[in-house]
Protein backbone atom coordinates (compact mmCIF):
# COMPACT_ATOMS: atom_id res chain seq x y z
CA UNK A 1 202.99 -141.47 161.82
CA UNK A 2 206.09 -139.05 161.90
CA UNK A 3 204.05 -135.90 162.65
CA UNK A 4 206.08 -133.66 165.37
CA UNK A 5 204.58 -130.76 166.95
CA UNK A 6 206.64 -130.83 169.81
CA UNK A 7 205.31 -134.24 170.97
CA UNK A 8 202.47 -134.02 168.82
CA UNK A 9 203.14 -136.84 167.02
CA UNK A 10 204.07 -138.98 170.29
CA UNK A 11 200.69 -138.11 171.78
CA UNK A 12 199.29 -139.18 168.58
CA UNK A 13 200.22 -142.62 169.16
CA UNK A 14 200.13 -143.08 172.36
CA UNK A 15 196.02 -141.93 172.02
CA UNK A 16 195.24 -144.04 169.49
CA UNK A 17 196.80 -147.39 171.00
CA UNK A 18 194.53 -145.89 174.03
CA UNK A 19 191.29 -145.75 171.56
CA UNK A 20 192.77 -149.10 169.85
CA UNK A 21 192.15 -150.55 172.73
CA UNK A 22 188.71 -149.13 173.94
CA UNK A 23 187.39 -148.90 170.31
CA UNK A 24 188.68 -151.83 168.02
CA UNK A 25 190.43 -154.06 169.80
CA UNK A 26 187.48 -154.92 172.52
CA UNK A 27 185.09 -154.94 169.39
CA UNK A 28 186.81 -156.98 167.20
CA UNK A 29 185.75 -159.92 169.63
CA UNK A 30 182.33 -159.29 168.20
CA UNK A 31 183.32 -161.53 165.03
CA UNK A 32 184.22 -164.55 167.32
CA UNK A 33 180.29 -164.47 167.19
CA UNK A 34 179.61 -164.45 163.97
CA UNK A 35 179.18 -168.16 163.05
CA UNK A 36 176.51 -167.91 166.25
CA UNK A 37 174.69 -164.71 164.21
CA UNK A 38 174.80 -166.79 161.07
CA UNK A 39 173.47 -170.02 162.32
CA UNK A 40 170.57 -168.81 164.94
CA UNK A 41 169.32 -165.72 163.49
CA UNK A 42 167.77 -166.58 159.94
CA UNK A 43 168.65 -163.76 156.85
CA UNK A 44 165.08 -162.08 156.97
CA UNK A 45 164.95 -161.32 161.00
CA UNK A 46 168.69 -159.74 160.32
CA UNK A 47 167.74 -157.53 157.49
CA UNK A 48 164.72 -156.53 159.54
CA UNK A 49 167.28 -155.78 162.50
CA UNK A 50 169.43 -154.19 160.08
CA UNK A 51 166.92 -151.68 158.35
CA UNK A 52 165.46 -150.68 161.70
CA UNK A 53 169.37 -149.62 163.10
CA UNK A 54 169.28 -147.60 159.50
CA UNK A 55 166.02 -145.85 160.56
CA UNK A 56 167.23 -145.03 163.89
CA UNK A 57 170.38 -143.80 163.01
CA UNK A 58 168.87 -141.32 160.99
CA UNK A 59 166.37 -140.10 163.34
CA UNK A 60 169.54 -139.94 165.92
CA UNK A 61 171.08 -137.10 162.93
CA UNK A 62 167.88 -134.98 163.30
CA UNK A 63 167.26 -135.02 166.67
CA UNK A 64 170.09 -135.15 168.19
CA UNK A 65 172.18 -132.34 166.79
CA UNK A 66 175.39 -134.02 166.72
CA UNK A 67 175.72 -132.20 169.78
CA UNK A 68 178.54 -134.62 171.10
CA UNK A 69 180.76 -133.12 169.05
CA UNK A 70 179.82 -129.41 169.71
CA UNK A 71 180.70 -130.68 173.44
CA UNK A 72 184.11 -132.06 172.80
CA UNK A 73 184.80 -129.41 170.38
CA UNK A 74 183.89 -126.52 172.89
CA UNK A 75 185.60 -128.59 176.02
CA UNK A 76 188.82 -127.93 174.15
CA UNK A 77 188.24 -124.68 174.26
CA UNK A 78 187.26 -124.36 177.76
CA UNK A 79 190.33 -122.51 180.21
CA UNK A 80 189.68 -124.36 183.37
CA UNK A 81 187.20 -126.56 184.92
CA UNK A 82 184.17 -123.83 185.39
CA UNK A 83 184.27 -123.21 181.73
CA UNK A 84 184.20 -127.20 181.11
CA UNK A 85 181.47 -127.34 183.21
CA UNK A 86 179.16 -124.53 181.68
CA UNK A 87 179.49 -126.35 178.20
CA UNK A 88 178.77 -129.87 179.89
CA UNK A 89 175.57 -128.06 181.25
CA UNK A 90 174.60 -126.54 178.13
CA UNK A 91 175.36 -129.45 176.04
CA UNK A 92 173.12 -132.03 178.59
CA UNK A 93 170.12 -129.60 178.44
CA UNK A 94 170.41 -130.31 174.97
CA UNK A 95 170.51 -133.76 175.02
CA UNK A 96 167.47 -133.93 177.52
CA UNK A 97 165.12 -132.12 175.34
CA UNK A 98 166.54 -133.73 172.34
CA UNK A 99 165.81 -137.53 173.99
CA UNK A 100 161.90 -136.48 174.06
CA UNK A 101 162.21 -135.16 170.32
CA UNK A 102 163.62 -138.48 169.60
CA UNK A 103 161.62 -141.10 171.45
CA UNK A 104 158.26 -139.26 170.10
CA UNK A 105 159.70 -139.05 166.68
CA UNK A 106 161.13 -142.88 166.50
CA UNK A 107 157.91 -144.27 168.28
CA UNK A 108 155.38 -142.82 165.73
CA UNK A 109 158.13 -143.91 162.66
CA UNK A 110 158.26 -147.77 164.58
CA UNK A 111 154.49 -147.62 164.31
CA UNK A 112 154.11 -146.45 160.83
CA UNK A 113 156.48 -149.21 159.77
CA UNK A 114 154.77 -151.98 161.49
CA UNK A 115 158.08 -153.33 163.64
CA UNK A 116 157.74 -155.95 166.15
CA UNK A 117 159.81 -154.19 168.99
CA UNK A 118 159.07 -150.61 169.47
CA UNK A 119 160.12 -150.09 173.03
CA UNK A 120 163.85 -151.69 172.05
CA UNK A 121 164.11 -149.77 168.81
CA UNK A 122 163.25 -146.34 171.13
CA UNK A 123 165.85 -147.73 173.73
CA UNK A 124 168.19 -148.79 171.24
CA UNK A 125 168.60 -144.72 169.81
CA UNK A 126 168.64 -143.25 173.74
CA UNK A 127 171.39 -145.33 174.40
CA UNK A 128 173.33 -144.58 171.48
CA UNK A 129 172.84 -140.90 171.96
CA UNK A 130 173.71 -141.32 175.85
CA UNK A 131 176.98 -143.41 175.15
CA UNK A 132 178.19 -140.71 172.72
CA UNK A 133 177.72 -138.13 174.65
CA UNK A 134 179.37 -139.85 177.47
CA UNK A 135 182.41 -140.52 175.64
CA UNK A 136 183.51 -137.78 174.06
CA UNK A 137 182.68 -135.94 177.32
CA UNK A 138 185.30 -138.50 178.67
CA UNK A 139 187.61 -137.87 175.74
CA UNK A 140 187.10 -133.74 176.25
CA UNK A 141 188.16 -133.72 179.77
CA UNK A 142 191.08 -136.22 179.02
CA UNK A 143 190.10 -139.09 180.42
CA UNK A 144 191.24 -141.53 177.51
CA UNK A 145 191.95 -144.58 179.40
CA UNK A 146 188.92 -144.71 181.34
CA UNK A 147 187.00 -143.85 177.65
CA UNK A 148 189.13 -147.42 176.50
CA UNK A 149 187.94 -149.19 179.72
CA UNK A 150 184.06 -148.05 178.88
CA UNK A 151 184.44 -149.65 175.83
CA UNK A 152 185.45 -152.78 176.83
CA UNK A 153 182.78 -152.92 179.11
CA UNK A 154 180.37 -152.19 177.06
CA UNK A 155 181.82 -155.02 174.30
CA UNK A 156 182.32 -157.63 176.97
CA UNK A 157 178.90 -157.20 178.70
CA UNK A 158 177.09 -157.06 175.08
CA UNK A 159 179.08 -160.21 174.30
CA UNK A 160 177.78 -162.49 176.99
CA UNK A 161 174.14 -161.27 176.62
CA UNK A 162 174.09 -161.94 173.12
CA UNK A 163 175.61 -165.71 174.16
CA UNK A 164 173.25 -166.33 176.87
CA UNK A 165 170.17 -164.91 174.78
CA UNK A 166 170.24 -166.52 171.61
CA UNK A 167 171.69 -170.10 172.79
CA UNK A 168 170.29 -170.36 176.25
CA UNK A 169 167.30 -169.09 176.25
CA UNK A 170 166.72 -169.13 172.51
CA UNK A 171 165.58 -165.45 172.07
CA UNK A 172 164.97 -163.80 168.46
CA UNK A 173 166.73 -160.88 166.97
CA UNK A 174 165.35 -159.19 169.82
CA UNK A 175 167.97 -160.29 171.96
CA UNK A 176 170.34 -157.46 169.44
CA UNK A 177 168.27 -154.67 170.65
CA UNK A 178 168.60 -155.79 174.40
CA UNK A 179 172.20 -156.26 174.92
CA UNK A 180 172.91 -153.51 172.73
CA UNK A 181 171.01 -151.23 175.22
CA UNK A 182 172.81 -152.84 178.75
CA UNK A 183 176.05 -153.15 177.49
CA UNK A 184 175.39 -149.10 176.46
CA UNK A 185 173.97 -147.96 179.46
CA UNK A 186 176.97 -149.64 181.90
CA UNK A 187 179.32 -147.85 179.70
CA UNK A 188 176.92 -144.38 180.05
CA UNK A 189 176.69 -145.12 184.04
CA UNK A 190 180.72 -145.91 184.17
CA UNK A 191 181.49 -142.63 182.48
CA UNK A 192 179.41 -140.67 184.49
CA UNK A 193 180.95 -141.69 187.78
CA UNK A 194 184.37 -141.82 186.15
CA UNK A 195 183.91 -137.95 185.26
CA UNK A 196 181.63 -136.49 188.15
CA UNK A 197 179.47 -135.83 185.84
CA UNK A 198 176.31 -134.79 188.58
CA UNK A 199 178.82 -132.50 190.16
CA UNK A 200 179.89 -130.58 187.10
CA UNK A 201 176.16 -130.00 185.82
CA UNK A 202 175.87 -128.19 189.02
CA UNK A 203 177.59 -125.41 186.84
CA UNK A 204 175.29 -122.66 186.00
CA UNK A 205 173.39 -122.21 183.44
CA UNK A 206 175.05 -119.96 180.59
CA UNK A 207 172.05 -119.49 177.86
CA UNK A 208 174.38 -117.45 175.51
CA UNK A 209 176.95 -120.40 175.75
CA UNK A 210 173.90 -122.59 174.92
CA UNK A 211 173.03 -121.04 171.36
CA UNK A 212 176.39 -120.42 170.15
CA UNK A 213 177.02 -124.21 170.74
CA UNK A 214 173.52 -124.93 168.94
CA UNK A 215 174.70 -122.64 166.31
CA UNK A 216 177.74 -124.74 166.12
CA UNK A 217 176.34 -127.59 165.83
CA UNK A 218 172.96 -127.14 163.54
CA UNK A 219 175.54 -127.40 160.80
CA UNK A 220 176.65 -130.75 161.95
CA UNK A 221 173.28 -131.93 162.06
CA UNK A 222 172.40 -130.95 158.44
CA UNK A 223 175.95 -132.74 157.53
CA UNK A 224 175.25 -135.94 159.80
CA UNK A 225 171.88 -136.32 158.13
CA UNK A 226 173.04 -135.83 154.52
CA UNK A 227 175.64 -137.78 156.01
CA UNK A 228 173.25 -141.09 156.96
CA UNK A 229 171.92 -140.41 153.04
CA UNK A 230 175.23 -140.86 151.87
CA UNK A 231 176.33 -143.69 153.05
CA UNK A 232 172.97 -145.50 154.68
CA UNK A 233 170.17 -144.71 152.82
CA UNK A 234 170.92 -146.95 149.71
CA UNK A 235 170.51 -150.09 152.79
CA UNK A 236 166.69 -148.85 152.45
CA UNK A 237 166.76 -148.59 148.51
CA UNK A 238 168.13 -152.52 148.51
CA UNK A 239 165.63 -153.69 150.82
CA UNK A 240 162.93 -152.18 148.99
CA UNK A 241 164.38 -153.83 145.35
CA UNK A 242 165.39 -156.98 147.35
CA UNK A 243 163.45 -157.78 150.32
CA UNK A 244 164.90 -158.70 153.80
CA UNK A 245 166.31 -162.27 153.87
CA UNK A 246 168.93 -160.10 150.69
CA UNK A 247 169.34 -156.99 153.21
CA UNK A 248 170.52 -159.18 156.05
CA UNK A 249 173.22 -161.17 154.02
CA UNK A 250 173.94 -157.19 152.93
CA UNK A 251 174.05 -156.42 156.88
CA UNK A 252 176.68 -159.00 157.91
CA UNK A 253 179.12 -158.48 154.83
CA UNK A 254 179.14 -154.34 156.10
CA UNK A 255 180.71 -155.86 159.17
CA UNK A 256 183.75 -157.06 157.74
CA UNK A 257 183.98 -153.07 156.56
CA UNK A 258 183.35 -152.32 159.81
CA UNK A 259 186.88 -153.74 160.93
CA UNK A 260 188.58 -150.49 159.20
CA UNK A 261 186.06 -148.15 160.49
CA UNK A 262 186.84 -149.46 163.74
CA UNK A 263 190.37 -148.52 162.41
CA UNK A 264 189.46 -145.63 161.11
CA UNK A 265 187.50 -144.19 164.12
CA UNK A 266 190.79 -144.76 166.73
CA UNK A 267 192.78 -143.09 164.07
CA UNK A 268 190.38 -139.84 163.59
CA UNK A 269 189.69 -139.94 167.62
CA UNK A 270 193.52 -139.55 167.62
CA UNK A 271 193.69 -136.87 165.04
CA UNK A 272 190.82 -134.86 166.54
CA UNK A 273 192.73 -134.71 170.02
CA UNK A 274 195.85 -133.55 167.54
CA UNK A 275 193.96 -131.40 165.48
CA UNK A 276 191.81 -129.29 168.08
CA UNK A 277 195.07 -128.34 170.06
CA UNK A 278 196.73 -127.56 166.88
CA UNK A 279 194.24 -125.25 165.56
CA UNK A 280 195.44 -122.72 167.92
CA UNK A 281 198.90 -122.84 166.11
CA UNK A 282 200.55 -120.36 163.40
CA UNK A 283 198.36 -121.11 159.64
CA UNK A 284 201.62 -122.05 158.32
CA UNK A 285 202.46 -124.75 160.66
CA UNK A 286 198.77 -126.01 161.03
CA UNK A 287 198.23 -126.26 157.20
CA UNK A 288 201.77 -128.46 157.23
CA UNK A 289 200.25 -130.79 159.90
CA UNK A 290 196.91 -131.10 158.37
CA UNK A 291 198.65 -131.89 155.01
CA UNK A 292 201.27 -134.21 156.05
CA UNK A 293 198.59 -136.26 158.40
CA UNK A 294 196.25 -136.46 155.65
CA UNK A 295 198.48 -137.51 153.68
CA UNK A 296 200.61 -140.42 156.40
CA UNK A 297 196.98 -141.33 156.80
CA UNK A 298 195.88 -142.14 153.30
CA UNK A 299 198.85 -144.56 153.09
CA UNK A 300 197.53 -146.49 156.17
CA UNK A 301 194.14 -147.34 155.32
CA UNK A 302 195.81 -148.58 151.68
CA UNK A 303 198.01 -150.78 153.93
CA UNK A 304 195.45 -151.52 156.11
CA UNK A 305 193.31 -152.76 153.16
CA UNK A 306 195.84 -154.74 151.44
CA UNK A 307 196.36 -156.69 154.83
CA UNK A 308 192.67 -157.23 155.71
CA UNK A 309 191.57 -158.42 152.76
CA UNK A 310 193.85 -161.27 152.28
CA UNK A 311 192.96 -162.36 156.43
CA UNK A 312 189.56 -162.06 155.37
CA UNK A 313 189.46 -164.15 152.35
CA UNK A 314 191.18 -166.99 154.50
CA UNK A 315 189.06 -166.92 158.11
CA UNK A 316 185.54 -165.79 156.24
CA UNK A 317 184.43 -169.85 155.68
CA UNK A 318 185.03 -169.66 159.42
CA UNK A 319 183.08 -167.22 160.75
CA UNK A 320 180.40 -167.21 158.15
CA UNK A 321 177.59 -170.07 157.74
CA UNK A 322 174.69 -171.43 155.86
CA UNK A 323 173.04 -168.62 153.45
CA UNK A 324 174.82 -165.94 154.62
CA UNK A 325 178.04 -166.83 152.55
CA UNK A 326 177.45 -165.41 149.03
CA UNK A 327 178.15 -161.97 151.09
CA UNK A 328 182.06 -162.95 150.35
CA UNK A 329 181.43 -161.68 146.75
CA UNK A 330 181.03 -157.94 147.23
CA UNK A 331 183.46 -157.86 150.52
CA UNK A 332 186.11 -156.06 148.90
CA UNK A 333 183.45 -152.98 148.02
CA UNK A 334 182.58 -153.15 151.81
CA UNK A 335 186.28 -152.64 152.70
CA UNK A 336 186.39 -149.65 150.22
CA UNK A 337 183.79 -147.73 151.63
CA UNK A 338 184.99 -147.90 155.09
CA UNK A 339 188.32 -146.88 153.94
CA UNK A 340 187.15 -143.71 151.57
CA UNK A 341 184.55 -142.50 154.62
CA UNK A 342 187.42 -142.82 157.12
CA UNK A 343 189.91 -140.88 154.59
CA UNK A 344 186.64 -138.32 154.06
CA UNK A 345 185.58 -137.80 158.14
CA UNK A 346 189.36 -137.49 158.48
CA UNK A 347 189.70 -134.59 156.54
CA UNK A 348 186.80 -133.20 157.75
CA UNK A 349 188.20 -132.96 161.49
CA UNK A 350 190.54 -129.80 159.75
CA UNK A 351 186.99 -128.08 159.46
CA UNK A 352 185.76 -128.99 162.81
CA UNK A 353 189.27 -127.62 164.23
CA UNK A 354 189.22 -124.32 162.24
CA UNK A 355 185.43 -123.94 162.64
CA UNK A 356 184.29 -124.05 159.79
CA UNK A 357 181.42 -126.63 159.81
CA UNK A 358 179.62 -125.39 156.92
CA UNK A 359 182.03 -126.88 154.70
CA UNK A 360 181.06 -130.22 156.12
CA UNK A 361 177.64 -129.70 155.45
CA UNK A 362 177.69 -128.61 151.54
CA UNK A 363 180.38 -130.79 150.69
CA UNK A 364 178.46 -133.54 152.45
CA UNK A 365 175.11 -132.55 150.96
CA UNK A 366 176.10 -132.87 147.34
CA UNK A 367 177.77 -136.04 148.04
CA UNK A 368 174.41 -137.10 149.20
CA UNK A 369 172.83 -135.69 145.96
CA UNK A 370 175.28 -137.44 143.90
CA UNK A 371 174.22 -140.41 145.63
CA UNK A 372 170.81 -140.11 145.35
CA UNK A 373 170.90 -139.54 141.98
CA UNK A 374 173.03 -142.82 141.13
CA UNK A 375 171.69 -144.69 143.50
CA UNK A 376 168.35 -146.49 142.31
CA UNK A 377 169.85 -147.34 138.89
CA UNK A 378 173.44 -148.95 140.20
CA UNK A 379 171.72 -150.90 142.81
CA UNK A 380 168.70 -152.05 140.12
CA UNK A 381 171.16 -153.47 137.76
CA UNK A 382 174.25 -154.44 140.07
CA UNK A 383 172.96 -155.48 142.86
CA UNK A 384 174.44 -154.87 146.19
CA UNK A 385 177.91 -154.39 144.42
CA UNK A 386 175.94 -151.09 142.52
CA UNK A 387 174.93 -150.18 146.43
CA UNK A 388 178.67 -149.75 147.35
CA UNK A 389 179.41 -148.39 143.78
CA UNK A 390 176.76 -145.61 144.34
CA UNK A 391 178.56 -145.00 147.80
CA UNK A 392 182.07 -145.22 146.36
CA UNK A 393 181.31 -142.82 143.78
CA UNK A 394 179.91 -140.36 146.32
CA UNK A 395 182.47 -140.24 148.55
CA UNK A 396 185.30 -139.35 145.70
CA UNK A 397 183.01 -136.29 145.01
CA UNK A 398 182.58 -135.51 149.19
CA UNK A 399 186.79 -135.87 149.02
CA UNK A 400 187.09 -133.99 146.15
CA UNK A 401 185.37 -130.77 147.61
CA UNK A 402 186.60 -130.53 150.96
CA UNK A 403 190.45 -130.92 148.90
CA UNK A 404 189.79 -128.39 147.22
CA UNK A 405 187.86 -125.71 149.91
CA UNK A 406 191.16 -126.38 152.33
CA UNK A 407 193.57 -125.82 149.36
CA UNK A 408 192.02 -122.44 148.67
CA UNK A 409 191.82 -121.50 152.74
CA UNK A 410 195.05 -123.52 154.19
CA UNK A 411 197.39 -124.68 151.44
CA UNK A 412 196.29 -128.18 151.49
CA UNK A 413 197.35 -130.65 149.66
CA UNK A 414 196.79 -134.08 148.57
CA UNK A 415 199.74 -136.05 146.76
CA UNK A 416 198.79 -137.47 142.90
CA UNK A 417 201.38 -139.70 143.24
CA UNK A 418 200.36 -141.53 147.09
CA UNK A 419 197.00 -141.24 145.54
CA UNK A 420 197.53 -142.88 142.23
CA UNK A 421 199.77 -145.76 144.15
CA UNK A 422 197.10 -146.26 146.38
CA UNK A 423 194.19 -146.55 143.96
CA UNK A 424 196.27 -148.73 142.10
CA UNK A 425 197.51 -151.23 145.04
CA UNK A 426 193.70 -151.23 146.37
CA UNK A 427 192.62 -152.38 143.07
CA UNK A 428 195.05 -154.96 142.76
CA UNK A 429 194.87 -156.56 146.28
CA UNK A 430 190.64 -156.50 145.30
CA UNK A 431 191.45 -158.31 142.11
CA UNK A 432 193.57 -161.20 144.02
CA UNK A 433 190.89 -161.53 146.66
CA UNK A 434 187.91 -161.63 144.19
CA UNK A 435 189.64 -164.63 141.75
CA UNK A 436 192.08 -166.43 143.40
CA UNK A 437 192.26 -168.79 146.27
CA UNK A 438 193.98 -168.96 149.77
CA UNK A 439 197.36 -169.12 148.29
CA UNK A 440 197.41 -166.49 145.95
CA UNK A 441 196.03 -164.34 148.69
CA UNK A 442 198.82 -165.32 151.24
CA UNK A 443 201.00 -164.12 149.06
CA UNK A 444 199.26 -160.91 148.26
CA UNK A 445 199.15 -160.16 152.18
CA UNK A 446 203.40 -161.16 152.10
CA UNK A 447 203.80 -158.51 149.57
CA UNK A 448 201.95 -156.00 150.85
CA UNK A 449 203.78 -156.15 154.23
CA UNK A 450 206.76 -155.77 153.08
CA UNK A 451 205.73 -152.90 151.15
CA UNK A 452 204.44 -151.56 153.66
CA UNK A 453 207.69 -151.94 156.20
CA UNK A 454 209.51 -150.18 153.15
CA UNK A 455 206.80 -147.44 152.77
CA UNK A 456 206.93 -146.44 156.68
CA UNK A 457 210.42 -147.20 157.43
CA UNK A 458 211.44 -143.44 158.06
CA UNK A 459 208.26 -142.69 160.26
CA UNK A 460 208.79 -146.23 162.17
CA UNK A 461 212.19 -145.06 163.26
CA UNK A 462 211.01 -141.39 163.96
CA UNK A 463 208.39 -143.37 166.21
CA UNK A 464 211.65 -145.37 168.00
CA UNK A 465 213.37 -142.23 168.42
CA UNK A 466 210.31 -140.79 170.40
CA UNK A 467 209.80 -143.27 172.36
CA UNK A 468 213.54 -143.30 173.20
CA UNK A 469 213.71 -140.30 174.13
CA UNK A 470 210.29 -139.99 176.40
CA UNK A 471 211.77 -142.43 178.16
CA UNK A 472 214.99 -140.59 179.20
């Protein structure tokens, strides 16, 4: 992306090939497993998995506060290490009391629901919260690489549990929950040491700091909740219309959309590093880097989709067995809904940088609505293709808002014309992957990479010329 702020746009690149690394590249190792998930764990005991991750993650939104992002946001403020330290304080006493919310919370919703594996399920959800935390406590003090080393860790270690669990010793679904929770917590324990972490919460307590990051970040709960009723909640909806063994085949088609949010997340990690500094800038020259990122960035997840779908189509009889294979129908809606939540949390990072989280929140909230709404019917007559519709349609409303809210404060802008191409090119490469066979869908993927050389040929040269000249 050709987006100069000095070296802005350098830094840019050279972060998210960092979080490439930690964040999608390590993770993408996680489908050389999939045939294994497909043959051992049957379609009912994954659903069950599945809807109990969708619980969690919901309980996480309430209790938790998002406060992992009040942290990093406030770290970026901070002028030198005492005031990084008083914000990692006051963000950790949050956390602490926040971990008892939770685990009383979660237990008593395990129970009502009648699952299996309590203790995991509360595990699970502390380790989730811990490894957030953690990491963008690494990314707010600038320690990117060793953030990119965590996650490999934490990929490699859940790896080789899941291999020895399910195939050695021939464990159930249970064995998700359990390697989930190591692989976490040696990524949490990594970060810790790699950032001095006991040392810094030495820092003294600053209760005035304290509120005015819970004030920041109350917001961000409300949004993160409305948020997990967006874009998780219909999961629960399906399962209830369709039973488990459906939910599960749901569960591992998501993860083929979870190949652009892994995208999508090095990209906004990236953009947030960008986009904090930034917000310090003139209001002229931060509205033309919001709009011309937001922009660059809508054309790469249209030429990220147009590639992935066509790989897809040809390595999914691979990865995929036995009953979990009609999930290839609805794939390219899974793709779509990573790529229009990336595109929306992208935007969203201008709020976070100006401080303006209530934006978030409404705009997210009436997605949410919209959702609800739409929901029940789509998914009762379409199936899990009306479950991504319902989310599809949401998201173009969330979009829609937060467009218009920075227009009116910033001068942003999106382009009708990139927007119209790139509806139209989705649709197209969806089309070729839904009716025709390997062939056909070679072809689409030769196309689209040459349209896409043509479409960044000015910022790929821009790139060169950085990199030319950092070298000098």
């Amino acid at each position: 992306m050709a987006i100069n702020k000095g070296n802005g746009g350098l830094q840019f690149i050279k972060n998210t090939a960092i979080f490439f690394v930690g964040n999608v590249l390590s993770k993408l190792i996680s489908f050389i497993l999939l045939p294994m998930y497909t043959t051992v764990i049957p379609t009912e005991q994954m659903g069950i998995y599945d809807v109990s991750i969708t619980l969690t993650t919901m309980l996480l939104s309430v209790c938790y506060f998002e406060i992992w992002s009040a942290v990093l946001r406030y770290l970026y403020d901070g002028k030198n290490e005492r005031d990084k330290n008083r914000v990692l304080k006051s963000g950790f006493q949050i956390f602490f009391i926040s971990s008892i919310l939770f685990a009383v919370i979660c237990s008593i919703v395990c129970v009502v629901m009648n699952y299996q594996y309590v203790p995991l399920i509360v595990g699970y959800g502390i380790a989730y919260g811990a490894s957030s935390l953690l990491t963008f406590v690494a990314r707010g003090l600038g320690q990117n690489k060793e953030f990119s080393i965590s996650g490999v860790l934490n990929t490699l270690i859940q790896l080789s549990l899941n291999v020895v669990l399910l195939t050695i010793f021939k464990v159930d679904y249970s064995a998700l929950y359990m390697s989930y929770i190591v692989g976490t917590m040696c990524q949490t324990v990594y970060l810790i040491m790699c950032t001095d972490l006991p040392k810094r919460l030495r820092a003294q307590t600053n209760q005035e700091l304290t509120r005015e990051m819970l004030k920041y970040a109350l917001p961000l709960c409300l949004n993160t909740v409305a948020y997990w009723v967006l874009n998780s909640s219909n999961r629960l909806v399906y399962n209830a219309l369709y039973g488990n063994a459906a939910s599960g085949i749901y569960s591992i088609g998501n993860r083929f959309g979870s190949i652009i949010a892994l995208a999508t997340t090095c990209f906004t990690y990236a953009w947030q590093d960008l986009a904090f500094t930034s917000a310090t800038s003139s209001p002229k020259e931060a509205s033309a880097l919001y709009t011309k990122a937001c922009n660059k960035y809508q054309q790469f997840l249209t030429v990220a989709t147009t590639l992935i779908l066509p790989f897809i189509k040809i390595a999914f009889p691979f990865l995929i067995k036995g009953d979990y294979a009609s999930a290839d129908e609805i794939i390219p809606t899974f793709i779509i809904v990573a790529v229009i939540s990336g595109y929306s949390a992208f935007i969203g990072n201008v709020f976070y940088a100006i401080k303006d989280t209530k934006i978030i929140s409404i705009s997210t909230i009436v997605a949410a609505i919209t959702n609800l709404i739409i929901c029940y019917p789509l998914i009762k007559t379409m199936g899990a293709f009306g479950t991504n519709l319902a989310i599809i349609i949401a998201f173009v409303v969330n979009i829609g808002i937060r467009a218009i809210i920075l227009k009116r404060k910033i001068g942003f802008l999106i382009c009708a014309k990139d927007l119209s191409v790139s509806v139209v090119w989705i649709i197209l490469s969806s089309a070729v992957y839904a009716n025709a066979g390997i062939l056909m869908n070679i072809g689409s993927f030769v196309i689209s990479a040459i349209l896409a050389l043509l479409l960044f040929k000015s910022d790929l040269v821009s790139i060169l010329k950085s990199l030319r000249i950092a070298k000098r």
